[in-house]
PDB file of N, CA and C in Angstrom:
ATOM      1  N   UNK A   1      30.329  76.941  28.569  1.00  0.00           N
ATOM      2  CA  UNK A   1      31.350  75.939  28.360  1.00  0.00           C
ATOM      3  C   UNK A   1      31.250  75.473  26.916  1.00  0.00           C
ATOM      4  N   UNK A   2      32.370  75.348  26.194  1.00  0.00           N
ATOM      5  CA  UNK A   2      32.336  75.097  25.186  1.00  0.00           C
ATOM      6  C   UNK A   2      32.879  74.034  24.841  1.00  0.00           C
ATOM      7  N   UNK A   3      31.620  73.003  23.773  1.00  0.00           N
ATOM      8  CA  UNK A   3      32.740  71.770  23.588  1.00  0.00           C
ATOM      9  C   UNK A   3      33.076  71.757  21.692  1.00  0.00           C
ATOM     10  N   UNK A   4      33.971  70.546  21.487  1.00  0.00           N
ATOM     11  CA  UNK A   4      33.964  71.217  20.146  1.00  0.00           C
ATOM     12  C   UNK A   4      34.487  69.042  19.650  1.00  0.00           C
ATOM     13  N   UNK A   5      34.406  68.696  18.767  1.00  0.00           N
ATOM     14  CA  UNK A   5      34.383  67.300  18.350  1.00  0.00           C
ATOM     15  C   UNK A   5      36.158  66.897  18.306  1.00  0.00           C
ATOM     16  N   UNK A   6      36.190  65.591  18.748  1.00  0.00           N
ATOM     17  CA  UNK A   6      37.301  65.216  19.088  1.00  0.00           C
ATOM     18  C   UNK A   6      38.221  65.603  20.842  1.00  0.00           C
ATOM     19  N   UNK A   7      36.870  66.266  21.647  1.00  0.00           N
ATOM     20  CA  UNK A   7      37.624  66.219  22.579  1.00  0.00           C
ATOM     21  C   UNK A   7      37.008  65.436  23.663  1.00  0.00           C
ATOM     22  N   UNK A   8      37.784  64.898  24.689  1.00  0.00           N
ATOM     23  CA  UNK A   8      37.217  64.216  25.926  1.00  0.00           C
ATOM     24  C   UNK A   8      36.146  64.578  26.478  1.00  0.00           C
ATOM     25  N   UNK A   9      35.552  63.809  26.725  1.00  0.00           N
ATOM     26  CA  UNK A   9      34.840  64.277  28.186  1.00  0.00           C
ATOM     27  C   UNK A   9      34.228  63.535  28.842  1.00  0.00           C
ATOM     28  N   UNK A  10      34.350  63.727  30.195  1.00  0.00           N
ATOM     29  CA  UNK A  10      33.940  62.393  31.152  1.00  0.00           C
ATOM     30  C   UNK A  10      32.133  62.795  31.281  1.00  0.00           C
ATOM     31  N   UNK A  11      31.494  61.445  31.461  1.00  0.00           N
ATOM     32  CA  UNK A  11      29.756  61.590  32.117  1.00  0.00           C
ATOM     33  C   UNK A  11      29.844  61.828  33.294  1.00  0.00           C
ATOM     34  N   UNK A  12      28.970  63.073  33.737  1.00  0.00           N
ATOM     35  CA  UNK A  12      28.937  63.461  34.954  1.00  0.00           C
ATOM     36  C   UNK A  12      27.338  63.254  35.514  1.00  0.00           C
ATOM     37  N   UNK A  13      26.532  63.141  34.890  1.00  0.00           N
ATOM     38  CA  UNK A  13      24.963  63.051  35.090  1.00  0.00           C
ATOM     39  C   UNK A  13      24.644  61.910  33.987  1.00  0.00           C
ATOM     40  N   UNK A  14      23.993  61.080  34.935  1.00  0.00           N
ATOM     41  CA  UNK A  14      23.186  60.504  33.734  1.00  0.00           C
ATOM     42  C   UNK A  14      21.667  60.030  34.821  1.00  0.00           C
ATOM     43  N   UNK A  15      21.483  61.399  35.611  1.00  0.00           N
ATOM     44  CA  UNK A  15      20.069  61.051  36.079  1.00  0.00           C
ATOM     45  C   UNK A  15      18.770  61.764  35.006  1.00  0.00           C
ATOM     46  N   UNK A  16      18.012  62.081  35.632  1.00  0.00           N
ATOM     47  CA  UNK A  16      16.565  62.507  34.806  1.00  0.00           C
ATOM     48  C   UNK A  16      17.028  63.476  34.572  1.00  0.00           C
ATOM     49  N   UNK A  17      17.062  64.471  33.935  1.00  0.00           N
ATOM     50  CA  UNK A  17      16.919  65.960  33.283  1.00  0.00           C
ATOM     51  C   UNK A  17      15.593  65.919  32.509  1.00  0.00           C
ATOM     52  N   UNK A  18      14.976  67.190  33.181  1.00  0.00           N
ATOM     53  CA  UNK A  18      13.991  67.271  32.713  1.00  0.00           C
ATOM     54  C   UNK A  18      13.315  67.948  31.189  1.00  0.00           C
ATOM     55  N   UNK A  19      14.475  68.538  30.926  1.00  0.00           N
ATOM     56  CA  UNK A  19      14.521  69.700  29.007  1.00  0.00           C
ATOM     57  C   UNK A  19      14.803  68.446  28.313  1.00  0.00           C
ATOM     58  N   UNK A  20      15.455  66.781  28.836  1.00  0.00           N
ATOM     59  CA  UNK A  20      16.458  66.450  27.852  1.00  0.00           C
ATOM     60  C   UNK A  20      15.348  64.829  27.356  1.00  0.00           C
ATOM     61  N   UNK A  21      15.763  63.832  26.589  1.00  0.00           N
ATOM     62  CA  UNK A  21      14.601  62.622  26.545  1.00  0.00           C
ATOM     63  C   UNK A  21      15.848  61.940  27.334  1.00  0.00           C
ATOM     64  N   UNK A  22      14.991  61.406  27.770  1.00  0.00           N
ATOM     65  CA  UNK A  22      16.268  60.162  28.883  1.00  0.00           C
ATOM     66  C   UNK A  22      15.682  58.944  28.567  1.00  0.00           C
ATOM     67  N   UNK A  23      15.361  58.506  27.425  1.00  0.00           N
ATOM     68  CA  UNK A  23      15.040  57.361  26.779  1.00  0.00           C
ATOM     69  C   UNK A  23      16.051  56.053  26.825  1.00  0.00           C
ATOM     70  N   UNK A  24      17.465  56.854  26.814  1.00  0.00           N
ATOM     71  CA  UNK A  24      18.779  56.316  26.272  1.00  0.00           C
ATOM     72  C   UNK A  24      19.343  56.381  27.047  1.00  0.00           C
ATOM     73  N   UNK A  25      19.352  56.580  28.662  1.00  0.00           N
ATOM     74  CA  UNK A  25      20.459  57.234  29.435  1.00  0.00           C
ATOM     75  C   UNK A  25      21.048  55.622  30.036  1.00  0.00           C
ATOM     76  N   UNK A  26      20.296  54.612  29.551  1.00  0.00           N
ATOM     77  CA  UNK A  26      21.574  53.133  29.785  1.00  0.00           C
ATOM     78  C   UNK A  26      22.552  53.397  29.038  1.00  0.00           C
ATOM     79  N   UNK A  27      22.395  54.007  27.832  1.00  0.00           N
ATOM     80  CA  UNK A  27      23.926  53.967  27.014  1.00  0.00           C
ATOM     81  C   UNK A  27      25.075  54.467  28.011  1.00  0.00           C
ATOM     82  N   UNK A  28      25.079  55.663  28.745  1.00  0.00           N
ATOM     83  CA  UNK A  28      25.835  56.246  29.480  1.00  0.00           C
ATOM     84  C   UNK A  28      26.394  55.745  30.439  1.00  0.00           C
ATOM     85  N   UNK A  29      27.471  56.387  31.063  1.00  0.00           N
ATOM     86  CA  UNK A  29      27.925  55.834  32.371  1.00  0.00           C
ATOM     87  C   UNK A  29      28.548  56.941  33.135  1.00  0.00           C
ATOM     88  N   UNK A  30      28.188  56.582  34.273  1.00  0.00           N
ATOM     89  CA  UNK A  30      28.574  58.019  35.371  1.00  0.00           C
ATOM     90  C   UNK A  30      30.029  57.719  35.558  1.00  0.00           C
ATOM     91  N   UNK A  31      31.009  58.814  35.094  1.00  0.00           N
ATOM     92  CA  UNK A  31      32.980  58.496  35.107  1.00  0.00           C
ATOM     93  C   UNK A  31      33.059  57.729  34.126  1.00  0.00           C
ATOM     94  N   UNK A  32      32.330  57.794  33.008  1.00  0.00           N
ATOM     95  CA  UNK A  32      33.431  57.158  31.584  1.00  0.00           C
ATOM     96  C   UNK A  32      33.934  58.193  31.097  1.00  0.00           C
ATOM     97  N   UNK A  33      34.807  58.227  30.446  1.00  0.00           N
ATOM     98  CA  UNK A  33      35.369  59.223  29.358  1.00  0.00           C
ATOM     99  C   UNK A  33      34.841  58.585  28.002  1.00  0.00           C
ATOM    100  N   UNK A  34      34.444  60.076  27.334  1.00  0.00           N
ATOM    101  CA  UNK A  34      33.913  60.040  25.963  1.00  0.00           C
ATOM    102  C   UNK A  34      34.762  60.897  25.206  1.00  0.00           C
ATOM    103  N   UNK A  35      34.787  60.402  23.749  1.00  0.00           N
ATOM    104  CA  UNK A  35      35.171  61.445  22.899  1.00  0.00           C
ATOM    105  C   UNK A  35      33.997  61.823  22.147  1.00  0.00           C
ATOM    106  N   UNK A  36      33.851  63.605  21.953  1.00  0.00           N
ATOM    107  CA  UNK A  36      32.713  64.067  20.861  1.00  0.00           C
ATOM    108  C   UNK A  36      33.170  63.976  19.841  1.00  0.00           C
ATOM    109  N   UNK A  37      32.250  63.034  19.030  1.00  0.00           N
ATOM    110  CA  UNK A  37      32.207  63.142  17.560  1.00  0.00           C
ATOM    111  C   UNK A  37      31.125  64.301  16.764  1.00  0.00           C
ATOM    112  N   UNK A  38      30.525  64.943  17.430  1.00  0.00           N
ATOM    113  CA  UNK A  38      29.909  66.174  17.269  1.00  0.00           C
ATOM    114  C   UNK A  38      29.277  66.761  17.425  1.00  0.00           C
ATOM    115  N   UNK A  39      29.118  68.004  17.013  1.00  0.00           N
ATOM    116  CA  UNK A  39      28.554  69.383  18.051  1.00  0.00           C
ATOM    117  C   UNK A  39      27.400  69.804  17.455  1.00  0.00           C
ATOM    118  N   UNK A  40      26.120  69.484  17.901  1.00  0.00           N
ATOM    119  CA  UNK A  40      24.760  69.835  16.573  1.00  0.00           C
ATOM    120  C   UNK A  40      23.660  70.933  17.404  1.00  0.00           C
ATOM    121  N   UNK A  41      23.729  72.046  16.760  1.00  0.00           N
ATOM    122  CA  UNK A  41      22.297  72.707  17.096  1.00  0.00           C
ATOM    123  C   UNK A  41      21.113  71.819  17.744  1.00  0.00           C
ATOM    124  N   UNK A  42      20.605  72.361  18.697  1.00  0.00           N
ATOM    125  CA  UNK A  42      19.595  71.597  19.083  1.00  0.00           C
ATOM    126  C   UNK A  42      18.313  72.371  19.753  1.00  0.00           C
ATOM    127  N   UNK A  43      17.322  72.822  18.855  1.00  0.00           N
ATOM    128  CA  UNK A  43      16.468  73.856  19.460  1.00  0.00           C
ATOM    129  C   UNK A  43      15.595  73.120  20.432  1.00  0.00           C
ATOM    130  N   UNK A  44      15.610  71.592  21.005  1.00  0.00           N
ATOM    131  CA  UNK A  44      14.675  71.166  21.732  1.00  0.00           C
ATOM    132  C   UNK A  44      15.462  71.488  23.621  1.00  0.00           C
ATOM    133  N   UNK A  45      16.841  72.197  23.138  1.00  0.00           N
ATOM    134  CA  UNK A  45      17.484  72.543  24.743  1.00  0.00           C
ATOM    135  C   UNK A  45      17.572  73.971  24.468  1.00  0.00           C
ATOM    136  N   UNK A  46      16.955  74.872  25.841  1.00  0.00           N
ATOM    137  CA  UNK A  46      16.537  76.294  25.829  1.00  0.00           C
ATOM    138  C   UNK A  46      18.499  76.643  25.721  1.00  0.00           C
ATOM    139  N   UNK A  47      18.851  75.711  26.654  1.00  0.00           N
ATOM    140  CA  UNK A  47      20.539  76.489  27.752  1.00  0.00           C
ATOM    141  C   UNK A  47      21.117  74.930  27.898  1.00  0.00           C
ATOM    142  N   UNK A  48      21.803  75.000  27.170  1.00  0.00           N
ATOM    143  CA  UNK A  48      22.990  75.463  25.873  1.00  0.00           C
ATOM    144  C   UNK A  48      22.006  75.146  24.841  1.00  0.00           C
ATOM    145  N   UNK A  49      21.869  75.479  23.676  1.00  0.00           N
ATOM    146  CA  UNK A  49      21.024  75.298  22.302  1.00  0.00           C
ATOM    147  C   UNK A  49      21.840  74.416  21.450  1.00  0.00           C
ATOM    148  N   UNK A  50      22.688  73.895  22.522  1.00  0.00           N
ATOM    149  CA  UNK A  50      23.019  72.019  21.481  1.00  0.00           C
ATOM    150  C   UNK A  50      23.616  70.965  22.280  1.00  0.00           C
ATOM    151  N   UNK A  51      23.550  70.052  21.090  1.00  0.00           N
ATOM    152  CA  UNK A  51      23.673  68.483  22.052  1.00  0.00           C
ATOM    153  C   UNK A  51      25.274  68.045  21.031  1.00  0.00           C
ATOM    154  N   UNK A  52      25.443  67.072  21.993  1.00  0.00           N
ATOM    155  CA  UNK A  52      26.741  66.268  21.612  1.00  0.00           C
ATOM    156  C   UNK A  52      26.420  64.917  20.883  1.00  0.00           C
ATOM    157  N   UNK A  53      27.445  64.809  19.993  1.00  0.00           N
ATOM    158  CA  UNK A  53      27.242  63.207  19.632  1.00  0.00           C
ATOM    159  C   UNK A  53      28.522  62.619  20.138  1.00  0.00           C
ATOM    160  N   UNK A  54      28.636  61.333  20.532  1.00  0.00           N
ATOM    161  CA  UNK A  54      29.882  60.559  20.839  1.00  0.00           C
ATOM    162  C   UNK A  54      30.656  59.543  20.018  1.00  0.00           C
ATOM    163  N   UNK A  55      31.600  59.484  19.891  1.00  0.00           N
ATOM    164  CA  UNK A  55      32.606  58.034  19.324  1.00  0.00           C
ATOM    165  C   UNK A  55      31.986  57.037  20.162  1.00  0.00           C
ATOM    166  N   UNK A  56      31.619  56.121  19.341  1.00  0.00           N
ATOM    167  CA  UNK A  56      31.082  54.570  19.858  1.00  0.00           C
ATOM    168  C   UNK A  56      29.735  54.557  21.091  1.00  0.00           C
ATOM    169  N   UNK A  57      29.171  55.538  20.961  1.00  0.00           N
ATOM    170  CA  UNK A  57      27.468  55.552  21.423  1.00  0.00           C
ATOM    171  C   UNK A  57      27.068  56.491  20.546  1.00  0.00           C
ATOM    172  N   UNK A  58      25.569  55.487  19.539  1.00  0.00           N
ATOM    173  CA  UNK A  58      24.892  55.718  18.622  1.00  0.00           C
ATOM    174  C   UNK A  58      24.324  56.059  19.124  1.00  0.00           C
ATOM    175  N   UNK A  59      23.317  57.386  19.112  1.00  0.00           N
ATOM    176  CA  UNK A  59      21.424  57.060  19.296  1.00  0.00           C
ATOM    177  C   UNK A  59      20.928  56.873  18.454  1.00  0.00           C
ATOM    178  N   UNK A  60      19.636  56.224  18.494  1.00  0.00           N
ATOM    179  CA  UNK A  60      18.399  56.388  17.576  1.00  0.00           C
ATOM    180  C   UNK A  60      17.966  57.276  16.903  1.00  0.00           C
ATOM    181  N   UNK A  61      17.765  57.082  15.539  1.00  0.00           N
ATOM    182  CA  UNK A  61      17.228  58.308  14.998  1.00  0.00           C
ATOM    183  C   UNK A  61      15.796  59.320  15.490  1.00  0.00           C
ATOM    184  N   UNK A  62      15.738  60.753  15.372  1.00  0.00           N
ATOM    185  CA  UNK A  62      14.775  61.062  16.055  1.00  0.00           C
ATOM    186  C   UNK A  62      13.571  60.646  14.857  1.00  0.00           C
ATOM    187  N   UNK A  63      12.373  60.637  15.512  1.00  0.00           N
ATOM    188  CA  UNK A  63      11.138  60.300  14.156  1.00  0.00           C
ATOM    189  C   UNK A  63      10.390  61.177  13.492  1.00  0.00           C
ATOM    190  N   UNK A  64      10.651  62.481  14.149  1.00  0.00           N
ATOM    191  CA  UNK A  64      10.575  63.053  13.141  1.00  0.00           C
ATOM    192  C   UNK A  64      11.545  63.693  12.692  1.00  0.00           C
ATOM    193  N   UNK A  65      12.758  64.217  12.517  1.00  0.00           N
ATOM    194  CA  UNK A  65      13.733  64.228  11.803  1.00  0.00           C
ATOM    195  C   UNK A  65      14.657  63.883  11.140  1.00  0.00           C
ATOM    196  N   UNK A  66      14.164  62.504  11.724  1.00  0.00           N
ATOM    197  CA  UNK A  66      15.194  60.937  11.212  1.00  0.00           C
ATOM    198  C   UNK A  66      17.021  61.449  11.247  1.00  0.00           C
ATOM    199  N   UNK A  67      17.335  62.567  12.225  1.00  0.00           N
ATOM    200  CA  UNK A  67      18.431  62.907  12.112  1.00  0.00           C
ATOM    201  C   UNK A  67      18.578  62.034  13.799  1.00  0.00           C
ATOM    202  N   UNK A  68      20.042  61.970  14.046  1.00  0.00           N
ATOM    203  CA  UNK A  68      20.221  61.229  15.044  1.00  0.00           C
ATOM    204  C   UNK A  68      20.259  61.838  16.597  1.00  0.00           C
ATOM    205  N   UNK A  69      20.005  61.275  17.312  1.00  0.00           N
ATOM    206  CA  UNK A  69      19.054  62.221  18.370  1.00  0.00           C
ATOM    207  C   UNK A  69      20.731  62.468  18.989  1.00  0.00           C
ATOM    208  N   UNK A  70      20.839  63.754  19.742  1.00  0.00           N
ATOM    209  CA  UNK A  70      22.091  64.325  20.594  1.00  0.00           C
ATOM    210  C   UNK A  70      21.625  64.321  21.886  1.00  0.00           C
ATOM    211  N   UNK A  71      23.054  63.789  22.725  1.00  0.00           N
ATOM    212  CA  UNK A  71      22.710  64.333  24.212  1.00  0.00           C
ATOM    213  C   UNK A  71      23.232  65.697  24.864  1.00  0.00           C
ATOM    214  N   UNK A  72      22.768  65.791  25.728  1.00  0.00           N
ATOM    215  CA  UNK A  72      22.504  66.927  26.425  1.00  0.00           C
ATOM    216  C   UNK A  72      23.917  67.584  27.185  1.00  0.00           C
ATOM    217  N   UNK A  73      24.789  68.669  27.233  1.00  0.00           N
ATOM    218  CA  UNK A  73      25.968  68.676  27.356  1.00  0.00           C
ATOM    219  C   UNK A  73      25.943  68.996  28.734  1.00  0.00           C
ATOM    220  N   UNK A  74      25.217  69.185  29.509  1.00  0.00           N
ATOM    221  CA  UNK A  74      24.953  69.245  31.026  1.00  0.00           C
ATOM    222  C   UNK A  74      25.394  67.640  31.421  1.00  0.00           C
ATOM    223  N   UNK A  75      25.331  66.515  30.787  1.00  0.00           N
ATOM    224  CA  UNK A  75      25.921  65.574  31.418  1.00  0.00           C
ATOM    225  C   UNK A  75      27.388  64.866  31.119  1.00  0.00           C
ATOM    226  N   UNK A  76      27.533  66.303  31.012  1.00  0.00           N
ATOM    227  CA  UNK A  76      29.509  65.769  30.732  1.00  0.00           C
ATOM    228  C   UNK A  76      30.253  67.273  30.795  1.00  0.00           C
ATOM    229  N   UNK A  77      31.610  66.856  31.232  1.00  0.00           N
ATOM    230  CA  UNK A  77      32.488  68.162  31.469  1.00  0.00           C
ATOM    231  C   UNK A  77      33.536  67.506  30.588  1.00  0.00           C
ATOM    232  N   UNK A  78      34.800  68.476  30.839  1.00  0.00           N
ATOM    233  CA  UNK A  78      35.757  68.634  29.792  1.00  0.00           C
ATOM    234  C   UNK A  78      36.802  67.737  30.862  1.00  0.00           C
ATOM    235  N   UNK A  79      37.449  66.586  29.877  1.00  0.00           N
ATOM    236  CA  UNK A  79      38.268  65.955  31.005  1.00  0.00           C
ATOM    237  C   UNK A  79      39.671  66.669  31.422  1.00  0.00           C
ATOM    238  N   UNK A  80      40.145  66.841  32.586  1.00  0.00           N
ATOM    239  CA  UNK A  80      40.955  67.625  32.721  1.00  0.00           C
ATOM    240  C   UNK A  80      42.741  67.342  32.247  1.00  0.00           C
ATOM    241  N   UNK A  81      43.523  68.142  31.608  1.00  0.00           N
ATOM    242  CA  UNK A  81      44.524  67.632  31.166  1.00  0.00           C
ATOM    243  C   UNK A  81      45.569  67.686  32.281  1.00  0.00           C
ATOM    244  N   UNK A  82      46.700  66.517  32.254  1.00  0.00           N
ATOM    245  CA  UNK A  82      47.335  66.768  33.507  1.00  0.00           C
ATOM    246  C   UNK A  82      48.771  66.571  32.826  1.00  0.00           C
ATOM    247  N   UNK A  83      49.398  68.048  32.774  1.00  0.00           N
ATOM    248  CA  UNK A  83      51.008  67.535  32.674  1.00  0.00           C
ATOM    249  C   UNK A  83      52.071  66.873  33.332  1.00  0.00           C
ATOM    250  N   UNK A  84      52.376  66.058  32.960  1.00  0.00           N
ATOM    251  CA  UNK A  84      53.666  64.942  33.657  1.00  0.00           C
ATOM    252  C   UNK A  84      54.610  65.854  33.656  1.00  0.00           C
ATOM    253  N   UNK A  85      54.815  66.722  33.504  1.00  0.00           N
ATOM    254  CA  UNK A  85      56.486  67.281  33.640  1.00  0.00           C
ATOM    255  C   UNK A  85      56.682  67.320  34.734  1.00  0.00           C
ATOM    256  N   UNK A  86      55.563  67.662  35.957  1.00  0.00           N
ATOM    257  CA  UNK A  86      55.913  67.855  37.042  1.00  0.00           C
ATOM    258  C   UNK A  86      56.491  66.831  37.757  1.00  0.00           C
ATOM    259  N   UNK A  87      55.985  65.647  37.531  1.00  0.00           N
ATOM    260  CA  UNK A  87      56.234  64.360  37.761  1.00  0.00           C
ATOM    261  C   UNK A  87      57.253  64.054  38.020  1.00  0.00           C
ATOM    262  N   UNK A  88      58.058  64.248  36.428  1.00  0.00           N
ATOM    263  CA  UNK A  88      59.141  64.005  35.955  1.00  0.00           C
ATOM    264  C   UNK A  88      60.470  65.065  36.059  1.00  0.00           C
ATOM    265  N   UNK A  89      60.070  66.250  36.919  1.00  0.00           N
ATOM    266  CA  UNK A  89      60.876  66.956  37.844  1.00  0.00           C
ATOM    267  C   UNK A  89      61.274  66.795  38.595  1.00  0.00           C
ATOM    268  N   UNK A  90      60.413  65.705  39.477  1.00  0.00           N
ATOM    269  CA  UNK A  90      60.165  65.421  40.969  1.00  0.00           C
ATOM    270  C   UNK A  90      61.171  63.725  40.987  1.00  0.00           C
ATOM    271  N   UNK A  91      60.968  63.519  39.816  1.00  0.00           N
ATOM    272  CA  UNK A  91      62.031  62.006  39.556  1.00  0.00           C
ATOM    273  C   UNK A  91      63.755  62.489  39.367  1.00  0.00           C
ATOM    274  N   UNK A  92      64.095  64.069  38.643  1.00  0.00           N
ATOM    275  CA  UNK A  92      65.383  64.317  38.499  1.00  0.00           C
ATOM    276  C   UNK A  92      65.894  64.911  39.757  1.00  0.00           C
ATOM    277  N   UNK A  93      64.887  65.132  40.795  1.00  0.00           N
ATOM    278  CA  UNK A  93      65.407  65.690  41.842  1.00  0.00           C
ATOM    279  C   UNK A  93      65.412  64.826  43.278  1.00  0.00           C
ATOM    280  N   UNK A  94      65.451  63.508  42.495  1.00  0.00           N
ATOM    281  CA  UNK A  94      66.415  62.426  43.888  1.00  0.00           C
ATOM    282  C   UNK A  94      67.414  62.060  43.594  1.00  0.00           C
ATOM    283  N   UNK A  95      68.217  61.870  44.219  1.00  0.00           N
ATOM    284  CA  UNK A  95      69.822  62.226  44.474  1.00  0.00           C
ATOM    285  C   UNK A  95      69.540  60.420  44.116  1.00  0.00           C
ATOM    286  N   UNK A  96      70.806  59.740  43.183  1.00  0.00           N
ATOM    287  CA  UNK A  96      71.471  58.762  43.134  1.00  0.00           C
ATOM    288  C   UNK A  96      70.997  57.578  44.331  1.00  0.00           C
ATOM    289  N   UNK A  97      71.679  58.477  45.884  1.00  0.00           N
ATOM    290  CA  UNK A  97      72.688  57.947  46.737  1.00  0.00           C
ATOM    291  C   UNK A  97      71.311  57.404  47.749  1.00  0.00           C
ATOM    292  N   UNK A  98      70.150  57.987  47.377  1.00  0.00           N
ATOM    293  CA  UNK A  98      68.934  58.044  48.173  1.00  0.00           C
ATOM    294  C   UNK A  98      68.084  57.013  48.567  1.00  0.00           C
ATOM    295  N   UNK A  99      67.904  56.340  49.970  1.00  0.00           N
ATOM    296  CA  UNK A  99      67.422  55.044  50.132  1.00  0.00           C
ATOM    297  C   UNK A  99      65.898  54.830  49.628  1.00  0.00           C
ATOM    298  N   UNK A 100      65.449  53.812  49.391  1.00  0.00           N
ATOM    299  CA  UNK A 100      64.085  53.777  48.450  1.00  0.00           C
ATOM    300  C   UNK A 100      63.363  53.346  49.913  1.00  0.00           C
TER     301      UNK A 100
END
């Protein structure tokens, strides 16, 4: 699964994982939608070999890299897009005359 910065994605896990630091996992919330602000190599995850950063949740810098720590993309999916046209098909195809 591929994610890439600027797109949605809802938290789907925010229990223990054991590859990942769950130091931070109050920041999260199980069914928020996030946007990635970016996509960083991360050799401390075997599968996928990177972490996400988010719009408006910081982490802490790591100490020894003083670069900013990423989470783990196992706890988020891609939010799903839903076209209204159908919707709005389903609104041109009641008749005027039609009791509500």
């Amino acid at each position: 699964m591929a994610f890439y910065p600027g797109q949605q994605v809802v938290c789907i896990n925010t229990r223990f994982l054991p590859d990942a630091r769950n130091d931070h996992l109050y920041m999260l919330q199980d069914g928020r939608i996030y946007t990635i602000r970016d996509v960083v190599d991360s050799p401390h995850y075997s599968t996928p070999s990177y972490g996400l950063r988010l719009e408006g949740v910081r982490m802490p810098a790591c100490a020894i890299t003083g670069m900013e720590q990423v989470w783990h993309p196992y706890r988020f999916r891609p939010c799903a897009k839903t076209d209204i046209s159908i919707f709005a098909d389903m609104l041109e195809k009641i008749p005027e005359s039609a009791d509500a």
